[in-house]
Protein backbone atom coordinates (compact mmCIF):
# COMPACT_ATOMS: atom_id res chain seq x y z
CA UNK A 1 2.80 83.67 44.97
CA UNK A 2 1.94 84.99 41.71
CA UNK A 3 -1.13 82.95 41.23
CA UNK A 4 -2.35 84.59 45.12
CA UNK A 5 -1.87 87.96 44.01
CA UNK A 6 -3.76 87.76 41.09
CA UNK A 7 -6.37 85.68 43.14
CA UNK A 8 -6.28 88.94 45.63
CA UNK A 9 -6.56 91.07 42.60
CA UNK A 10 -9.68 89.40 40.97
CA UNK A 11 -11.62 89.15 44.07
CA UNK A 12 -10.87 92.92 45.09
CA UNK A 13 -11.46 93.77 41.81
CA UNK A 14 -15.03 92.38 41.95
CA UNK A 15 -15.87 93.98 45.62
CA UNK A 16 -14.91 97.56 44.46
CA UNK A 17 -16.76 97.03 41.61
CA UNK A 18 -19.93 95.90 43.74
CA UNK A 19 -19.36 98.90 46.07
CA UNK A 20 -19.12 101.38 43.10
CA UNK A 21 -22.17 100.12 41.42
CA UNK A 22 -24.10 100.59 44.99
CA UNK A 23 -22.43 103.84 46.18
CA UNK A 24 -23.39 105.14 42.46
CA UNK A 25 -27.05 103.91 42.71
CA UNK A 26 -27.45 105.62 45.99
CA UNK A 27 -26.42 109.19 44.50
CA UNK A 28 -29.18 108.39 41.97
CA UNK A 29 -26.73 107.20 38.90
CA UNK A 30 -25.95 103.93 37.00
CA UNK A 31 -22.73 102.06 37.51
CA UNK A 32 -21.62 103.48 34.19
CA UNK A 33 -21.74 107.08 35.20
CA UNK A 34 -18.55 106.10 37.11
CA UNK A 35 -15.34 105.92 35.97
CA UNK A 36 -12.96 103.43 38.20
CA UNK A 37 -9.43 104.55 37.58
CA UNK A 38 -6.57 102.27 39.00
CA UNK A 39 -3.62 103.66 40.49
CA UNK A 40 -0.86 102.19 39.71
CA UNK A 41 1.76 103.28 41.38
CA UNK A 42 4.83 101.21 42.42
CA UNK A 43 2.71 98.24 40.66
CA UNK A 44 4.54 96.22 37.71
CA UNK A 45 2.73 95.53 34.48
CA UNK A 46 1.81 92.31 34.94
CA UNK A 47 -0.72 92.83 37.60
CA UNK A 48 -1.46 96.12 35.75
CA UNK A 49 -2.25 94.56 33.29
CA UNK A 50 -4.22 90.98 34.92
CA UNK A 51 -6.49 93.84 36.10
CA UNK A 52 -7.25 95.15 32.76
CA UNK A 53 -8.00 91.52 31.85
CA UNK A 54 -10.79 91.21 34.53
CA UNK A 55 -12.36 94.69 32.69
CA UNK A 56 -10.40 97.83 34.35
CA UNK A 57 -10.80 100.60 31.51
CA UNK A 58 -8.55 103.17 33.08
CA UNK A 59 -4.87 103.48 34.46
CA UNK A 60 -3.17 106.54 36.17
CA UNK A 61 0.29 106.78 37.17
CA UNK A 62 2.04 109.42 39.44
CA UNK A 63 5.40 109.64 38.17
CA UNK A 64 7.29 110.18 35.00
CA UNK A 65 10.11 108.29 35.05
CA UNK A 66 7.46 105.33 36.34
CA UNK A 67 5.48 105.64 33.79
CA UNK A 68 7.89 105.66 30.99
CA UNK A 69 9.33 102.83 32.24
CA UNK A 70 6.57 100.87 32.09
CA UNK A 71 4.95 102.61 29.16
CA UNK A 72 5.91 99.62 26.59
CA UNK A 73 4.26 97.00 28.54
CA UNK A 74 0.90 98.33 29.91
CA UNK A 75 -2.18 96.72 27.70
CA UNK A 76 -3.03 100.24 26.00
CA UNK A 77 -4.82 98.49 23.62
CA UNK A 78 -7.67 97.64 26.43
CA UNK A 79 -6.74 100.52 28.48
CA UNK A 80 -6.78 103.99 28.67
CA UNK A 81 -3.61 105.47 30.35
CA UNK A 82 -3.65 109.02 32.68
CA UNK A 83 -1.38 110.87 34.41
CA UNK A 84 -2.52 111.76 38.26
CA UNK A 85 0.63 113.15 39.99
CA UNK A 86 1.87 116.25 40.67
CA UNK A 87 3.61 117.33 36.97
CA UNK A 88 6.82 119.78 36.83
CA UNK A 89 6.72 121.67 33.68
CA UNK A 90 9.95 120.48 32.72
CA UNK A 91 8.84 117.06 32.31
CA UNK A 92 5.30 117.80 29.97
CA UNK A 93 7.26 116.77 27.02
CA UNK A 94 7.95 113.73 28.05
CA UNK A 95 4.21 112.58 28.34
CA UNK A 96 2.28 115.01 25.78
CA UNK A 97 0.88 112.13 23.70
CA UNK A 98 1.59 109.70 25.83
CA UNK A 99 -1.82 109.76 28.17
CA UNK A 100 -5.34 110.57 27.09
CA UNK A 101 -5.72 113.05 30.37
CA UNK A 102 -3.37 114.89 32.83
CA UNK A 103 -5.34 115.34 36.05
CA UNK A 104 -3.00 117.54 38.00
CA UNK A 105 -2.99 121.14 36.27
CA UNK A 106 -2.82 123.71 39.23
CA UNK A 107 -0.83 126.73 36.85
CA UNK A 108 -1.16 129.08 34.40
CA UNK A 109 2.51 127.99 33.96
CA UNK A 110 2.14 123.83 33.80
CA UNK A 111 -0.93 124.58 31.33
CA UNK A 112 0.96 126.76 28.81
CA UNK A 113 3.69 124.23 29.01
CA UNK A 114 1.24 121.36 28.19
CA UNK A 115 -0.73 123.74 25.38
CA UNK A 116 2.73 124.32 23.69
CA UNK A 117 4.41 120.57 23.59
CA UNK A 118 0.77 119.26 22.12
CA UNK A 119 0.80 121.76 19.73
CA UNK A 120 4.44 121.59 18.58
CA UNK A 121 3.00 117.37 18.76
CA UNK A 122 -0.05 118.63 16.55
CA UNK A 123 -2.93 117.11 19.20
CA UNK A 124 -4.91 118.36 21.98
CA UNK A 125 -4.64 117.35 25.62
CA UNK A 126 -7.31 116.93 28.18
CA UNK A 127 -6.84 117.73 31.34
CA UNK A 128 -8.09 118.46 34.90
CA UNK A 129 -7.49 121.13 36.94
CA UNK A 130 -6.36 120.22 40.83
CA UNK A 131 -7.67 121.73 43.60
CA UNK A 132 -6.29 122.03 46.54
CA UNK A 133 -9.44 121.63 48.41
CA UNK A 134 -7.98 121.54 51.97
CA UNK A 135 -5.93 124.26 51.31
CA UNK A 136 -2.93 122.55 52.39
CA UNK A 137 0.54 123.89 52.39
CA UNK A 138 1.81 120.13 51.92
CA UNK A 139 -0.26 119.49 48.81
CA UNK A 140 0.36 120.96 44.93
CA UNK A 141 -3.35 122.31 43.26
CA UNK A 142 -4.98 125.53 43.25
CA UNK A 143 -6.83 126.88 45.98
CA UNK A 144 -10.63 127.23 45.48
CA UNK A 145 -10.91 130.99 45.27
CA UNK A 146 -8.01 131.38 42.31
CA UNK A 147 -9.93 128.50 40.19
CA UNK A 148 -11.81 131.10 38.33
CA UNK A 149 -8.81 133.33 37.41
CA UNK A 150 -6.51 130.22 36.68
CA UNK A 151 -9.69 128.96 34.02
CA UNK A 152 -9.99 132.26 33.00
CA UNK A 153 -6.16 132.73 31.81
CA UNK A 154 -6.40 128.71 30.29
CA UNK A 155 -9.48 128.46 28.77
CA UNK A 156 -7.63 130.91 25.56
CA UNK A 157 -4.69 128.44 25.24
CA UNK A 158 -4.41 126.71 22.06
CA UNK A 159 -4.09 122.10 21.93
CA UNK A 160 -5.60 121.82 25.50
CA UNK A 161 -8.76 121.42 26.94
CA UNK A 162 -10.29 121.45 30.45
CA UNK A 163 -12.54 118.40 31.52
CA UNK A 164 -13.52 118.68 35.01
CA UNK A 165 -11.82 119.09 38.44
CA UNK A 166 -9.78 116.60 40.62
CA UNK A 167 -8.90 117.03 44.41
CA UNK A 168 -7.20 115.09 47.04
CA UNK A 169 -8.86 115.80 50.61
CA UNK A 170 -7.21 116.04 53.79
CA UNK A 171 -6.45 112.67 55.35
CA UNK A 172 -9.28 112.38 57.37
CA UNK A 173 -9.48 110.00 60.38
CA UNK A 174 -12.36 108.71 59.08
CA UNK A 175 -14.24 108.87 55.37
CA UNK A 176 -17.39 110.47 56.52
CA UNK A 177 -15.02 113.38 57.53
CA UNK A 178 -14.09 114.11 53.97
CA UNK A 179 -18.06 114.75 53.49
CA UNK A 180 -17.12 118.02 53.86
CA UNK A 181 -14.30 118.56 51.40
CA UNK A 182 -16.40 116.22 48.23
CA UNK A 183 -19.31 118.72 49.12
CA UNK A 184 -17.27 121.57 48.77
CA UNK A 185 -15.84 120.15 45.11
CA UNK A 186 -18.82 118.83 44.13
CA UNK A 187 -20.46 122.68 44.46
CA UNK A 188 -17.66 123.83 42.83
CA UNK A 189 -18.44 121.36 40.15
CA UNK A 190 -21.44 122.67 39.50
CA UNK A 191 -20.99 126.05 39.65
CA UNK A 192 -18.24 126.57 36.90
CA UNK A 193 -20.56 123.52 35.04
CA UNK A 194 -23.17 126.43 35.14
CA UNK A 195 -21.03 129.31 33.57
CA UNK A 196 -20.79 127.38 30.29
CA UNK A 197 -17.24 128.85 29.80
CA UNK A 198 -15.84 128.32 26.25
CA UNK A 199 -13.41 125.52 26.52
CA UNK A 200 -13.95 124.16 29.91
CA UNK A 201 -16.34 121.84 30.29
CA UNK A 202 -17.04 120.09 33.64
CA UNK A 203 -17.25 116.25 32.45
CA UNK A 204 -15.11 114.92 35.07
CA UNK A 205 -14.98 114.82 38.62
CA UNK A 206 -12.10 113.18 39.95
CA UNK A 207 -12.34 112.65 43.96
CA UNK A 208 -12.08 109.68 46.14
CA UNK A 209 -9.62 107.10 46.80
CA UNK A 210 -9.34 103.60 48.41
CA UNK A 211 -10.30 104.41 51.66
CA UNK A 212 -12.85 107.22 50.28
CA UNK A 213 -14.16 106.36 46.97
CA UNK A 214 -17.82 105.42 48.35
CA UNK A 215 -18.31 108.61 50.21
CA UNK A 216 -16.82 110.56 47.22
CA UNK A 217 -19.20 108.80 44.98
CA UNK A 218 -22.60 109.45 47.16
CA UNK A 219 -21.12 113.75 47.24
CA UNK A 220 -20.90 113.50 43.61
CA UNK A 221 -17.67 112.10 41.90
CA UNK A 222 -17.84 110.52 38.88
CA UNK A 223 -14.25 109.16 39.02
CA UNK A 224 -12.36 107.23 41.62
CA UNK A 225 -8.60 106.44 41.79
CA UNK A 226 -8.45 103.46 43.55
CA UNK A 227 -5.00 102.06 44.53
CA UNK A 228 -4.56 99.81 47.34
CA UNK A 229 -7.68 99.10 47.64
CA UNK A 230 -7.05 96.70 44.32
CA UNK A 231 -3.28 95.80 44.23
CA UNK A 232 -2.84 95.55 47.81
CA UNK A 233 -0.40 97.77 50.06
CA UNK A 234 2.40 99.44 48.29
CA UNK A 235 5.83 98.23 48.08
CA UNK A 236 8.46 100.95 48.07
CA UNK A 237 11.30 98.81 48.10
């Protein structure tokens, strides 16, 4: 069983992979102007970590309490870890230092939090800020027309910086509907990119996911978070 799963693994491994490099030359970029991030949610180290082994560079986990449990035996030494889930502010202390770059800041509160565990840590986090792009009441992130007040109150705070934007689109009923939505980001992207706002720079766009990632990719992303798509379906048992 093991031995199929990492089979699975490998070979989906190498068709993402193929479909990144041609989604990214078709948007006019090089495969390595994309970052592929795995998600790793609900997945155990082992295949975590067979993935890094093939060549997978980045990791992102959605919950805390998952993520510390498996902090001890993810390859970190070949891998850069990241936190993509919604974060309460009451839990920031318990990954400051832990990952190289918190994707889901949508609060002036959540940011101060971050800026004062990393300082009282004596480093500087990274981070995105979330936008809530469908403006869905279902879904954490800011909505599009407070992202320029919410940078505004950040960009001050001391031990964190802002790298870019992530979003997570409407579920769509198919991925040429999301169009739309990575459009929208993407703009967005370049607009705030074009402000040149002291310590927010727009390095990172974070959109698209398994069933999305090539459409994302072609509107402008230059990071994916691809989850099923490489492990397989989720197990929540």
């Amino acid at each position: 069983m093991t031995e199929k799963l990492f089979n699975d693994i490998e070979y989906n491994y190498k068709t993402i992979e193929e479909r990144i490099s041609e989604a990214a030359v078709k948007s006019g970029r090089n495969r390595e102007d994309i970052t592929f991030l795995a998600a790793t949610k609900t997945v155990d180290a082992d295949r975590i970590n067979y993935a890094i082994s093939l060549g997978l560079k980045y990791i992102g986990e959605n919950k805390v309490q998952e993520l510390l449990s498996k902090y001890e035996d993810y390859d970190l030494n070949n891998a850069s870890l990241q936190f993509i889930g919604h974060l309460q502010s009451n839990k920031v202390r318990q990954i400051v230092g832990k990952v190289d770059l918190i994707q889901s800041v949508d609060s002036v509160k959540l940011a101060k939090e971050i800026s004062k565990q990393s300082k009282k840590n004596n480093i500087n986090s990274d981070v995105l800020i979330e936008v809530n792009i469908g403006e869905e009441e279902s879904k954490s992130g800011i909505n599009a027309e407070n992202l320029h007040e919410l940078l505004d109150e950040i960009k001050d705070l001391e031990n964190i910086s802002v790298k870019g934007l992530m979003c997570i689109p409407p579920i769509c009923d198919s991925p040429q509907k999301n169009l739309k939505f990575f459009d929208k980001m993407n703009n967005i992207f370049i607009d705030i990119s074009d402000k040149n706002i002291d310590n927010i720079s727009m390095d990172i766009l974070s959109m698209g996911m398994s069933a999305d990632y090539y459409e994302a990719i072609l509107c402008g992303a230059n990071m994916v978070r691809i989850g099923s798509s490489l492990f397989g379906a989720r197990n929540y048992n």
